[in-house]
C-alpha atoms as a PDB file:
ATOM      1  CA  UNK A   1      87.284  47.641 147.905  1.00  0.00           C
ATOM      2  CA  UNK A   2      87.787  43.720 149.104  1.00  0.00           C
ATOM      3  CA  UNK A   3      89.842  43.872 152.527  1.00  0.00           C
ATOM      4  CA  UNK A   4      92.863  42.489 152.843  1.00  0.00           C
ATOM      5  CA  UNK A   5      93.943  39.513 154.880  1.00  0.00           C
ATOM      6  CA  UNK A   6      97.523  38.412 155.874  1.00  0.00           C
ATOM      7  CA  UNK A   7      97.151  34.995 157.088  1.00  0.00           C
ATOM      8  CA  UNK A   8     100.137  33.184 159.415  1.00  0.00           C
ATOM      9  CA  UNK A   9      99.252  29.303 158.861  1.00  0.00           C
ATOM     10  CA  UNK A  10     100.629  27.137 161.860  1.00  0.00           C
ATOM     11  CA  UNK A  11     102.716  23.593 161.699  1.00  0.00           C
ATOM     12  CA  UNK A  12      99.195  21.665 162.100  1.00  0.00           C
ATOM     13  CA  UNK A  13      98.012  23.031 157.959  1.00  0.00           C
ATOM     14  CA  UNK A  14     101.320  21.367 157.093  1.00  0.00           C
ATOM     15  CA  UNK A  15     101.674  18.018 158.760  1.00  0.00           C
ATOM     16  CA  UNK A  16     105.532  16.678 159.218  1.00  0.00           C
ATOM     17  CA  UNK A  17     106.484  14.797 155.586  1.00  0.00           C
ATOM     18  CA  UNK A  18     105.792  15.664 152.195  1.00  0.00           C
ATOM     19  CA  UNK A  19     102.778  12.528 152.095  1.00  0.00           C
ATOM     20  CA  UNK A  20     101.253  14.099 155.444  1.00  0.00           C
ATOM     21  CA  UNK A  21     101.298  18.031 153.799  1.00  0.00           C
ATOM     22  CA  UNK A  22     100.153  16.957 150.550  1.00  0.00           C
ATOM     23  CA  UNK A  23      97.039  15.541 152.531  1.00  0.00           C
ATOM     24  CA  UNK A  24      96.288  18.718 155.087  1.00  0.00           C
ATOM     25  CA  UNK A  25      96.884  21.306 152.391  1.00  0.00           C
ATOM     26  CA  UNK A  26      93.449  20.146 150.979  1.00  0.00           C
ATOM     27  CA  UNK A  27      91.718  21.369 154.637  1.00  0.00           C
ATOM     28  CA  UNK A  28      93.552  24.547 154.187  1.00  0.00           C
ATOM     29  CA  UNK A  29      93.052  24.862 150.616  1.00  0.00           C
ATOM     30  CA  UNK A  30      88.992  24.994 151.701  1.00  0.00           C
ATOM     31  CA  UNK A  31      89.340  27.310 154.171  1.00  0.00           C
ATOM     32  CA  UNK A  32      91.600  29.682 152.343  1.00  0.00           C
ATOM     33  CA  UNK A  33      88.937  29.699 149.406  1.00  0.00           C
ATOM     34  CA  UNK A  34      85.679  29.931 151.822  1.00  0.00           C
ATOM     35  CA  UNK A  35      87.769  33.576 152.439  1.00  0.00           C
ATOM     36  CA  UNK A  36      88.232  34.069 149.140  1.00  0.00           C
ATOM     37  CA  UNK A  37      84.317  33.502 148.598  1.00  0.00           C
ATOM     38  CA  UNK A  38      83.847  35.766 151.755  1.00  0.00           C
ATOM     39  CA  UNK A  39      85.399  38.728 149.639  1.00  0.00           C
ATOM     40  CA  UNK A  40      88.798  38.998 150.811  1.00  0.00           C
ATOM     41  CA  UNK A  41      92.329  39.288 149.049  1.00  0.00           C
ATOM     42  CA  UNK A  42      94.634  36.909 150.845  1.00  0.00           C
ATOM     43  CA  UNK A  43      97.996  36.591 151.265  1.00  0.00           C
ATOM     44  CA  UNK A  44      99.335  33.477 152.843  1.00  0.00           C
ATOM     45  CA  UNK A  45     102.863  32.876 155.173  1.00  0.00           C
ATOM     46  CA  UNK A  46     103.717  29.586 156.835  1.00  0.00           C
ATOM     47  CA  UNK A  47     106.151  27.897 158.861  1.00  0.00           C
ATOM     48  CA  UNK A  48     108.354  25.526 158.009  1.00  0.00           C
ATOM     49  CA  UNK A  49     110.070  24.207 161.068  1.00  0.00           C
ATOM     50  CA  UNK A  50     109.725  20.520 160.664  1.00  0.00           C
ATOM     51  CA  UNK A  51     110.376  20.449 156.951  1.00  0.00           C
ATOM     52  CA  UNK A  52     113.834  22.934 156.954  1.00  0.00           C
ATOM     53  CA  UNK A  53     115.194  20.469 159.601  1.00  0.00           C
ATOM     54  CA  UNK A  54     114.237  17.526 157.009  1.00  0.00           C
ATOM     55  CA  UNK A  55     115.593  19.163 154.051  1.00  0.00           C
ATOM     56  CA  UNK A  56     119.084  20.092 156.195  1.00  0.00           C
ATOM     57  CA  UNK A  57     119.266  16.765 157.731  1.00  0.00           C
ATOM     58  CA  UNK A  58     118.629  14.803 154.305  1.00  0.00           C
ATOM     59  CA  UNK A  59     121.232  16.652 152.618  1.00  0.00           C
ATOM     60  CA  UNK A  60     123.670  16.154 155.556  1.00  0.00           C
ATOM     61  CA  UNK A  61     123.500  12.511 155.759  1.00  0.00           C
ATOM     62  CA  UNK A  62     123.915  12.113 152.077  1.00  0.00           C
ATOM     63  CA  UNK A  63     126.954  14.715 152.500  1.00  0.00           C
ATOM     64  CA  UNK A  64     128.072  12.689 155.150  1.00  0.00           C
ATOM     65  CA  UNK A  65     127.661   8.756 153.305  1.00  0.00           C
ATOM     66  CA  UNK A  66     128.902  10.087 149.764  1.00  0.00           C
ATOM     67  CA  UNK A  67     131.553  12.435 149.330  1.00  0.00           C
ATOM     68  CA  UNK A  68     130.541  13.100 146.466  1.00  0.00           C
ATOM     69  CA  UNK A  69     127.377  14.949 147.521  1.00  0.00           C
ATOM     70  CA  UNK A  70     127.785  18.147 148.398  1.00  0.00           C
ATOM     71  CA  UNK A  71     126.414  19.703 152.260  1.00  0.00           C
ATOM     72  CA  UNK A  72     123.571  22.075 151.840  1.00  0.00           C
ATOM     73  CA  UNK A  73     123.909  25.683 153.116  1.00  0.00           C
ATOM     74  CA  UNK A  74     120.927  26.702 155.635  1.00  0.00           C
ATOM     75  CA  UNK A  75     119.438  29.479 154.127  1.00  0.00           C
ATOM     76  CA  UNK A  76     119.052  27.318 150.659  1.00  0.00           C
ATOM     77  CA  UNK A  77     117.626  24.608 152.553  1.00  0.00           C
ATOM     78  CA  UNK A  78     114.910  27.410 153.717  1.00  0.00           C
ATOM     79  CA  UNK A  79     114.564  28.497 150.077  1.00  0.00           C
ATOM     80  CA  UNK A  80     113.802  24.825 149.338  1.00  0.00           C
ATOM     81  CA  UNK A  81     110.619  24.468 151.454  1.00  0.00           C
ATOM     82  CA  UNK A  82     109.329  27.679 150.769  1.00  0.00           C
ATOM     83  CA  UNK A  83     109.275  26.068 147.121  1.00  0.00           C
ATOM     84  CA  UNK A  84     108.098  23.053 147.636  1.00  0.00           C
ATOM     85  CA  UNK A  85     105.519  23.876 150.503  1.00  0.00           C
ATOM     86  CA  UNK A  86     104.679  26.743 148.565  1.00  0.00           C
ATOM     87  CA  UNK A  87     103.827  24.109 145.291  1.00  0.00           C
ATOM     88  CA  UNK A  88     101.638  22.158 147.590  1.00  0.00           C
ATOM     89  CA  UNK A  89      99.875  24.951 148.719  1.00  0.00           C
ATOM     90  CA  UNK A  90      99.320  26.599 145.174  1.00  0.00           C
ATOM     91  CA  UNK A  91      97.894  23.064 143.942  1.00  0.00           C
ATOM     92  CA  UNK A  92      95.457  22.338 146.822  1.00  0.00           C
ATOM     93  CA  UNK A  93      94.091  25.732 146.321  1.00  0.00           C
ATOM     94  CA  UNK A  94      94.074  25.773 142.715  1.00  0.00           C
ATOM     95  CA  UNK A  95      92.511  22.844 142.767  1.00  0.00           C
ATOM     96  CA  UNK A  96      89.753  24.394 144.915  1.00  0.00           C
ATOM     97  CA  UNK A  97      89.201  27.570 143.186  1.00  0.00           C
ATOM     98  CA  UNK A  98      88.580  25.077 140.053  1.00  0.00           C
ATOM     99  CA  UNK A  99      86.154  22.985 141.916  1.00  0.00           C
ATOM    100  CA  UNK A 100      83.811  26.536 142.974  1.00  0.00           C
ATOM    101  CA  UNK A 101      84.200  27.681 139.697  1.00  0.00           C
ATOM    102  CA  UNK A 102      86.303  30.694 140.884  1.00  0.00           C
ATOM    103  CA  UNK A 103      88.882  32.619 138.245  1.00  0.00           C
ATOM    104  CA  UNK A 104      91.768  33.677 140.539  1.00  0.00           C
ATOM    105  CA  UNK A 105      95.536  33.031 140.266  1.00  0.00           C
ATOM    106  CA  UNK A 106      97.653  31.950 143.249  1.00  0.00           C
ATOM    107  CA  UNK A 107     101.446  33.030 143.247  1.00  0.00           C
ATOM    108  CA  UNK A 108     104.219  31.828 145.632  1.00  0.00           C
ATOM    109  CA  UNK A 109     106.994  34.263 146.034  1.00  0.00           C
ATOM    110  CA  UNK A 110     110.048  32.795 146.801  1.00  0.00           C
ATOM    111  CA  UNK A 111     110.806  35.525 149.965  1.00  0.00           C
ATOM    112  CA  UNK A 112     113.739  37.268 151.626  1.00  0.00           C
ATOM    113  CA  UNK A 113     113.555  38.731 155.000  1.00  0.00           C
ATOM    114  CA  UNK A 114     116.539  41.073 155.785  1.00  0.00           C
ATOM    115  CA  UNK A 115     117.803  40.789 159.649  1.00  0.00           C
ATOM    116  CA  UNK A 116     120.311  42.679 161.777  1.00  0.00           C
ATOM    117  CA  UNK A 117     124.034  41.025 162.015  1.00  0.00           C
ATOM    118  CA  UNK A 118     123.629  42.730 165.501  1.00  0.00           C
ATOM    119  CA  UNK A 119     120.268  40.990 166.363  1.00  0.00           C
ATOM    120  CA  UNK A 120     121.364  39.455 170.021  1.00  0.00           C
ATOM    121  CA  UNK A 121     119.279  35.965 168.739  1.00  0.00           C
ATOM    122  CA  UNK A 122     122.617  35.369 166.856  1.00  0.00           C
ATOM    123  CA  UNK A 123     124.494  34.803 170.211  1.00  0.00           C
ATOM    124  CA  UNK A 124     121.356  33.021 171.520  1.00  0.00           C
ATOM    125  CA  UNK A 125     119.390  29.843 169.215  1.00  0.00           C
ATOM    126  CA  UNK A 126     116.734  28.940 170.371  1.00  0.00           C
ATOM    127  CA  UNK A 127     114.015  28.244 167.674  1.00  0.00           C
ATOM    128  CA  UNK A 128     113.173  24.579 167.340  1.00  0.00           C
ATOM    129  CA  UNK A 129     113.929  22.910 163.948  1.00  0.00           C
ATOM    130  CA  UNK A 130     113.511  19.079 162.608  1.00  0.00           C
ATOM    131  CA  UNK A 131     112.890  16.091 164.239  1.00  0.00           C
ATOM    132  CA  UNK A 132     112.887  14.854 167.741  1.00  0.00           C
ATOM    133  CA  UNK A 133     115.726  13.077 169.086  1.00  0.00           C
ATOM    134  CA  UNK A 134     116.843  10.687 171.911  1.00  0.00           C
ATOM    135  CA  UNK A 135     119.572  12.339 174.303  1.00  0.00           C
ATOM    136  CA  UNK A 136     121.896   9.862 173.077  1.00  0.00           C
ATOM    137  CA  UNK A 137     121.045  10.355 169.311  1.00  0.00           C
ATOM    138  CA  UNK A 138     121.271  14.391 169.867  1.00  0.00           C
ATOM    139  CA  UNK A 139     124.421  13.833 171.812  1.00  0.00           C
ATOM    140  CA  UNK A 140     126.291  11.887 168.540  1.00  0.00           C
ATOM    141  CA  UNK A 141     124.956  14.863 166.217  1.00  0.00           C
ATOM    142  CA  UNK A 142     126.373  17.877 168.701  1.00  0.00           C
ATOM    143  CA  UNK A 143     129.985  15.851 168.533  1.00  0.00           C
ATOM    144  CA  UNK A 144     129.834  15.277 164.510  1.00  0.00           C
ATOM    145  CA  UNK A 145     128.084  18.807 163.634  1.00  0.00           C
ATOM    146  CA  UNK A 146     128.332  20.914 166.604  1.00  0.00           C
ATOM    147  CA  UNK A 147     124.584  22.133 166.370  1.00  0.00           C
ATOM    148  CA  UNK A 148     123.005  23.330 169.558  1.00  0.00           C
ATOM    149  CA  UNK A 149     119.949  20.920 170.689  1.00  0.00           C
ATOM    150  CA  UNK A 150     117.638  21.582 173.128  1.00  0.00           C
ATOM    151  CA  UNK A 151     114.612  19.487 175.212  1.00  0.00           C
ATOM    152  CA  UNK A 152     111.509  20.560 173.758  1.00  0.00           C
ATOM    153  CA  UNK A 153     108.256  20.100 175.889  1.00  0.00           C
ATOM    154  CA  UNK A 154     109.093  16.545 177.446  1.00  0.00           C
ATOM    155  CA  UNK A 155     109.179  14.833 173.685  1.00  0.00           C
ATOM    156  CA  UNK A 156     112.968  14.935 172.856  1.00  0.00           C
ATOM    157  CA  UNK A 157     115.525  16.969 172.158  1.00  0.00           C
ATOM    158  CA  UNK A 158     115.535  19.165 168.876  1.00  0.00           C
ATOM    159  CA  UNK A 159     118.303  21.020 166.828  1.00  0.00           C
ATOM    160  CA  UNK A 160     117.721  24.989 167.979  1.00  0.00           C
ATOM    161  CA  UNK A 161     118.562  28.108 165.137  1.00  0.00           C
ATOM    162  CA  UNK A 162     118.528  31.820 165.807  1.00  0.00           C
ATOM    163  CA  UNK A 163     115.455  33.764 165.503  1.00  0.00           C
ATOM    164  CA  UNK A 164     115.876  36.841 164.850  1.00  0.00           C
ATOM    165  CA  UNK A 165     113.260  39.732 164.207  1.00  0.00           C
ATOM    166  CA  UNK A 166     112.155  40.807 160.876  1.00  0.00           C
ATOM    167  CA  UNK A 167     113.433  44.063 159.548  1.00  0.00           C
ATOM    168  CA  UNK A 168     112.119  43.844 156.337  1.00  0.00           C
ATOM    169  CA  UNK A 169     110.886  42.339 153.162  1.00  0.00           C
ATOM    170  CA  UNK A 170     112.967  42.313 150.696  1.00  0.00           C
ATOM    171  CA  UNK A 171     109.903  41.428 147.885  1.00  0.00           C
ATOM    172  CA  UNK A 172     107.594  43.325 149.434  1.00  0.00           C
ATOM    173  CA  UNK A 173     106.760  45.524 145.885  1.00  0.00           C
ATOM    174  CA  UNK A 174     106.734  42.392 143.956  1.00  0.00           C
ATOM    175  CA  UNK A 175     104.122  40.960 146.622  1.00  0.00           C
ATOM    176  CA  UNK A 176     102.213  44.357 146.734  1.00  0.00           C
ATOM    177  CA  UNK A 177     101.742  44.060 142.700  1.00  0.00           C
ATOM    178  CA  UNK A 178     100.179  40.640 143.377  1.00  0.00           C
ATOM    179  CA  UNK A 179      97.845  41.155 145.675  1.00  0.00           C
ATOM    180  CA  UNK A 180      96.971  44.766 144.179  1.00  0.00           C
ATOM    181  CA  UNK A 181      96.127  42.237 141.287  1.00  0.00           C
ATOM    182  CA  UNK A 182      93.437  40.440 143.165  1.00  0.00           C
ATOM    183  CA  UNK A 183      95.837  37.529 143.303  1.00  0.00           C
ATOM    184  CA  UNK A 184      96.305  34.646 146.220  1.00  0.00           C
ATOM    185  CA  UNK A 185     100.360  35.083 147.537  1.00  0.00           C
ATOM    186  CA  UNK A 186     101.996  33.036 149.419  1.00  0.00           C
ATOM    187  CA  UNK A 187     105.272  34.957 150.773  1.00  0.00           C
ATOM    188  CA  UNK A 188     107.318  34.844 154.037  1.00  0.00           C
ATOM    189  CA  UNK A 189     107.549  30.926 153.487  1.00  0.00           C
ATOM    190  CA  UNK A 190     109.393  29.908 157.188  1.00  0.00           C
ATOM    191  CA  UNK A 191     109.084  33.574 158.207  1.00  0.00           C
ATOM    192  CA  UNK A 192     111.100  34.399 154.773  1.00  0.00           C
ATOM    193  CA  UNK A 193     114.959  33.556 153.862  1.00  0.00           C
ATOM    194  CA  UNK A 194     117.222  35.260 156.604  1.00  0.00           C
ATOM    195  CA  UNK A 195     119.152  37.606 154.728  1.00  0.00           C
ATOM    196  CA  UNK A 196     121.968  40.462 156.114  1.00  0.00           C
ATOM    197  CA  UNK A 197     122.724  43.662 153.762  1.00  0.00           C
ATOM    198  CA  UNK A 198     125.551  43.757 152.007  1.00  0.00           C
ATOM    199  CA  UNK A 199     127.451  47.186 150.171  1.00  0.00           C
ATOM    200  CA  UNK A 200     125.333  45.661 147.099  1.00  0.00           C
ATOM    201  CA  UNK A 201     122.207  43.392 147.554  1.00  0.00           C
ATOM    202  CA  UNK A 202     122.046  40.506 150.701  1.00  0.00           C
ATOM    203  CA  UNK A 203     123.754  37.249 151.708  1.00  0.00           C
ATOM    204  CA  UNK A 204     121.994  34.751 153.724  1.00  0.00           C
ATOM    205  CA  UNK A 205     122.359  33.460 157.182  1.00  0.00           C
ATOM    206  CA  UNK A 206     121.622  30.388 158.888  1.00  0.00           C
ATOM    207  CA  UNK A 207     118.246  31.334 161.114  1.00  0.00           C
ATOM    208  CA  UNK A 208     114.720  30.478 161.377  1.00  0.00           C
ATOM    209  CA  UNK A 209     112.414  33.728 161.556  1.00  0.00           C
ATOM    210  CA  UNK A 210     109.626  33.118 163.902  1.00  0.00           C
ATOM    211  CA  UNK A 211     106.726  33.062 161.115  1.00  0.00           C
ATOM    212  CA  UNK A 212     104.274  34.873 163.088  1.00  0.00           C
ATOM    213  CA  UNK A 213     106.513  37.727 163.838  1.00  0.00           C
ATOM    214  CA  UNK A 214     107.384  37.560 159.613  1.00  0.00           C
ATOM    215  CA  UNK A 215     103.582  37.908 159.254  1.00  0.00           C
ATOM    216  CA  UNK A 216     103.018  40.747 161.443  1.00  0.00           C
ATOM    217  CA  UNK A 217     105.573  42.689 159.874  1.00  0.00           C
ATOM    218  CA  UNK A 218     104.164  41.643 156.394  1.00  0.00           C
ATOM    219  CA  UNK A 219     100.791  42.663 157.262  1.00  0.00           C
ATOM    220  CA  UNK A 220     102.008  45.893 158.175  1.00  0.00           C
ATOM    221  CA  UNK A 221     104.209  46.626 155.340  1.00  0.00           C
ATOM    222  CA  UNK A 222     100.932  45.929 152.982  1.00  0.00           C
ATOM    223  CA  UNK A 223      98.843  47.953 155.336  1.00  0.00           C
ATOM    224  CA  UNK A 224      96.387  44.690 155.846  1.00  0.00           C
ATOM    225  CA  UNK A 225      93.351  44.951 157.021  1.00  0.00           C
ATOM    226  CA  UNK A 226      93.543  42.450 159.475  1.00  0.00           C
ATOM    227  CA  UNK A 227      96.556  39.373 160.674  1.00  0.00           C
ATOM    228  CA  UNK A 228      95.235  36.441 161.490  1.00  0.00           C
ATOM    229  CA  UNK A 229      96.770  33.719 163.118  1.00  0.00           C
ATOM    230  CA  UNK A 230      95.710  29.990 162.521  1.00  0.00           C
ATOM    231  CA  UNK A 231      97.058  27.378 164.959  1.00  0.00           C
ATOM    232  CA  UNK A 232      95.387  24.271 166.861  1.00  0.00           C
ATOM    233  CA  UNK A 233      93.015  25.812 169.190  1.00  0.00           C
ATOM    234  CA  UNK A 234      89.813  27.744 168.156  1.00  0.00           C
ATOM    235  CA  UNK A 235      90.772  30.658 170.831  1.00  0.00           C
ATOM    236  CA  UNK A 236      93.686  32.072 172.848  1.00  0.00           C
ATOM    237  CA  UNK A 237      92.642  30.847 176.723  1.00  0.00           C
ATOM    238  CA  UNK A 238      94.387  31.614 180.170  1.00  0.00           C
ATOM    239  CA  UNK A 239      94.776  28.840 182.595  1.00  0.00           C
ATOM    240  CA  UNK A 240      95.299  26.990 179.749  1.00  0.00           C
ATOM    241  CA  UNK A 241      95.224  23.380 180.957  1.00  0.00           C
ATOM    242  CA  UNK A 242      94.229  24.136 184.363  1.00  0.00           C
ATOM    243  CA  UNK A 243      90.676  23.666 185.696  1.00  0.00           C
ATOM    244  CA  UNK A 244      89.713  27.406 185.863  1.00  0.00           C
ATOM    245  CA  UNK A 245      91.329  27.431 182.297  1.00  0.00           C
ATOM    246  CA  UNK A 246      89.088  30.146 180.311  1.00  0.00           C
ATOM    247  CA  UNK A 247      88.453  30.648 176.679  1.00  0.00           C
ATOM    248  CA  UNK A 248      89.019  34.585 175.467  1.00  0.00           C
ATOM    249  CA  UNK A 249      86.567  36.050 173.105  1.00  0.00           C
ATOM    250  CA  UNK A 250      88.782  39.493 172.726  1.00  0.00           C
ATOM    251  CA  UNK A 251      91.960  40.999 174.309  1.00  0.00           C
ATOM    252  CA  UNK A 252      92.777  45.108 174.317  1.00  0.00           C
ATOM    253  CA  UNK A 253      96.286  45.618 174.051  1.00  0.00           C
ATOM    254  CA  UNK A 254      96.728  45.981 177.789  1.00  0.00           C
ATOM    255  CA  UNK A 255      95.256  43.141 178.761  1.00  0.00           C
ATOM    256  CA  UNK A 256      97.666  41.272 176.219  1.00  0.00           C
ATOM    257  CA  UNK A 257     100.584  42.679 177.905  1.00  0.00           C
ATOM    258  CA  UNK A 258      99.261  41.748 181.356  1.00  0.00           C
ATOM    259  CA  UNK A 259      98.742  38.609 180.781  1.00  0.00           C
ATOM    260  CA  UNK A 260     101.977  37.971 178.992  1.00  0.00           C
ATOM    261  CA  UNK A 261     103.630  39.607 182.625  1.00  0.00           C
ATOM    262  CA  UNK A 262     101.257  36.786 184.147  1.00  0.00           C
ATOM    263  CA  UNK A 263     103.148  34.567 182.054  1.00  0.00           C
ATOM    264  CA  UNK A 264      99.999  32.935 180.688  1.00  0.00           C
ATOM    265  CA  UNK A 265     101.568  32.028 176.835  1.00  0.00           C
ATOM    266  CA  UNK A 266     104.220  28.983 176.866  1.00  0.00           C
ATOM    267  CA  UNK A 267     106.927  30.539 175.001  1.00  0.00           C
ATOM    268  CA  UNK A 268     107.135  28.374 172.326  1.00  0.00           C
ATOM    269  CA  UNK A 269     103.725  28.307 171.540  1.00  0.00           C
ATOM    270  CA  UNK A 270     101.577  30.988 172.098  1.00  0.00           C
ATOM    271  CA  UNK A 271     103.137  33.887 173.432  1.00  0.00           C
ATOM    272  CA  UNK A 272     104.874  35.008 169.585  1.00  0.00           C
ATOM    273  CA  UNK A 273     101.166  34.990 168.429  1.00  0.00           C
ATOM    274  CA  UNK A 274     100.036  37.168 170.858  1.00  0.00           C
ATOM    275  CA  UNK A 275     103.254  39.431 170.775  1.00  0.00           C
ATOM    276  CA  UNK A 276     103.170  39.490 166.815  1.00  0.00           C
ATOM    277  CA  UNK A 277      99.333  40.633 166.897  1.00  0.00           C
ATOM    278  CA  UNK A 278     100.391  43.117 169.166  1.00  0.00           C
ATOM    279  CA  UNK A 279     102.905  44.480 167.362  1.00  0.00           C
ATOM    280  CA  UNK A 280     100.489  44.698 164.551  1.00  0.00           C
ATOM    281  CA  UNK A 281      97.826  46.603 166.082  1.00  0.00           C
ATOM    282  CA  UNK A 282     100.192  48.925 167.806  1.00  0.00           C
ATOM    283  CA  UNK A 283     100.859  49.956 164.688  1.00  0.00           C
ATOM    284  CA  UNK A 284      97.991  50.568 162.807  1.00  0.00           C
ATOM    285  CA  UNK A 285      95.193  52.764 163.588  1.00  0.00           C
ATOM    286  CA  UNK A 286      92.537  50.411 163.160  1.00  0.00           C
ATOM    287  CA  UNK A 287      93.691  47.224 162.564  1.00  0.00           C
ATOM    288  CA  UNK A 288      93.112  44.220 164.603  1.00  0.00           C
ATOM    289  CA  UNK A 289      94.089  40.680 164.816  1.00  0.00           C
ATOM    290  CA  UNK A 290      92.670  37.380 165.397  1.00  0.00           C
ATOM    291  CA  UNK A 291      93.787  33.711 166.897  1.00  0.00           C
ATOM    292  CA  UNK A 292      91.624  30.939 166.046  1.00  0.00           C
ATOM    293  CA  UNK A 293      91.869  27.751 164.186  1.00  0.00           C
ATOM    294  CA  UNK A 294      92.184  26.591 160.593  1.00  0.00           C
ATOM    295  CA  UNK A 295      88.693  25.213 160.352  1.00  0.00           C
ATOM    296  CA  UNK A 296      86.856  27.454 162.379  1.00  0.00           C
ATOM    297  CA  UNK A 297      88.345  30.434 160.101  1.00  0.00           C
ATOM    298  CA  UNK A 298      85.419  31.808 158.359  1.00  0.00           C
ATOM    299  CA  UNK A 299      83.253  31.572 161.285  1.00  0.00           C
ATOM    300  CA  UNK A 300      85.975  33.493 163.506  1.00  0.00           C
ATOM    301  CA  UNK A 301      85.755  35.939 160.594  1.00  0.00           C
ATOM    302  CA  UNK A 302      82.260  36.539 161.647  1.00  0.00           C
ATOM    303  CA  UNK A 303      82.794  37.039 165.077  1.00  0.00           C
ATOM    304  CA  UNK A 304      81.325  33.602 165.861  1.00  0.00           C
ATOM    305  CA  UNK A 305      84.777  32.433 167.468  1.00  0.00           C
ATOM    306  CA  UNK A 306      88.153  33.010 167.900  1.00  0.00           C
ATOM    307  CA  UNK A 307      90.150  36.065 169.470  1.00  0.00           C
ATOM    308  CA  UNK A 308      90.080  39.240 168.541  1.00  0.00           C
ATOM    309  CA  UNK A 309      93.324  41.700 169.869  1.00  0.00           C
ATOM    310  CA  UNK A 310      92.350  45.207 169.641  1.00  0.00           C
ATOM    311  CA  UNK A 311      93.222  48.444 171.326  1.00  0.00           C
END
């Protein structure tokens, strides 16, 4: 029976314009297929950070300039990049499967993730979105919108969203049938649509689900065999940027949680990934989760790299 992967894919598979992603998917279109040729099902989430604040911003400023356009709500603009990033994705890949002479469809499901109307990230945004702005420039769009910004990391200041946490997928049987088919699905686009429960079906809200946190929960709603989490560095260190900085092979659950208390993960970058691969394996009974980078994937896969979090 193949094993089953959920794979989180981080900003740096995806670039910052439609040009830039169409380029990168083909690096993650190899590494997702050197899996496939490793035996695995995959199933594929994403952010979409940059591109939701494009989308929302482009529709805006045409809203703005022509009254006849209309505004865009939030949650559509989230639909829209899970469509269009999830096209890229499906062609690069496609594309790839073609080129090893490998049979195997690839499936984006356009994906709803219900959240709490009581979730206290509602009273609280803080999830970066878009492009970087001057103080000045932020300043204008707080007085004509009355978004919340933020200084992000010393390179500007950026439009901030809730976040709240994941409850559930709303297309989880639909994505179960796919990859019980031997398929490749891409699902919780941008950590899924925020959605609330209505009397009869959901309405939408305007959020940004971390997509980590969407991918843990995925992973454990299709009982994966493993999450793994693909960002810019080959594995998780402490120190990081300091000269007794140290690379981390593995991590048991406690020594996760002490070194989160040590405050070694930046908040914006890091610590969700560790907190969403502990969630996972706190969960399961023997599943585990791994950090590493897109191109160092397979080899992570094979305990060459990476880090493992365990119990």
């Amino acid at each position: 029976m193949s094993k089953r992967l959920v794979i989180a894919l981080g900003g740096n598979a995806l670039g910052n314009t439609p040009q830039q992603q169409l380029d990168l998917v083909k690096n993650t279109a190899s590494t997702i297929v050197d899996l496939v040729e490793e035996g695995y099902d995959v199933v594929i989430g994403h952010g979409n950070g940059p591109q939701v604040g494009m989308v929302n911003l482009a529709f805006e400023f045409a809203h703005n300039n022509n009254a006849g356009t209309p505004g865009m709500p939030f949650p559509e603009c989230g639909a829209m990049t899970q469509g269009y990033i999830g096209y890229h994705l499906q062609q690069a890949i496609q594309a790839e499967l073609e080129r090893r002479g490998i049979d195997k469809p690839v499936a984006t499901v356009v994906t709803q993730v219900e959240v709490s109307r009581e979730d206290p990230a509602f009273q609280h945004p803080t999830k970066p979105i878009g492009s970087f702005y001057s103080k000045e420039e932020a300043d204008r769009i707080v007085a004509e919108t009355g978004y919340t910004f933020v200084e992000d990391a010393g390179r500007g200041y950026r439009r901030v969203v809730p976040s709240p946490i994941p409850v559930s997928i709303v297309e989880l049987r639909m994505v179960e049938q796919l990859v019980s088919q031997h398929n490749i699905v891409i699902t919780v686009g941008g950590g899924g649509i925020p959605v609330v429960r209505e009397q009869y079906g959901y309405s939408g809200v305007a959020a940004v689900i971390d997509k980590d946190r969407a991918s843990s929960r995925l992973a454990l709603d299709l009982h994966a065999d493993m999450l793994v989490i693909l960002t810019a560095v080959d594995q998780v260190c402490v120190n990081f940027n300091k000269p007794d900085q140290k690379a981390l092979s593995e991590m048991s659950l406690a020594e996760a949680r002490q070194y989160i208390a040590e405050k070694q993960f930046a908040p914006g970058s890091m610590l969700p990934k560790v907190e969403s691969c502990i969630e996972y394996v706190e969960k399961t009974e023997n599943g585990q989760a791994l950090i590493t980078s897109l191109q160092k994937a397979r080899e992570a896969l094979q305990g060459k790299t990476g880090t493992i979090i365990h119990r």
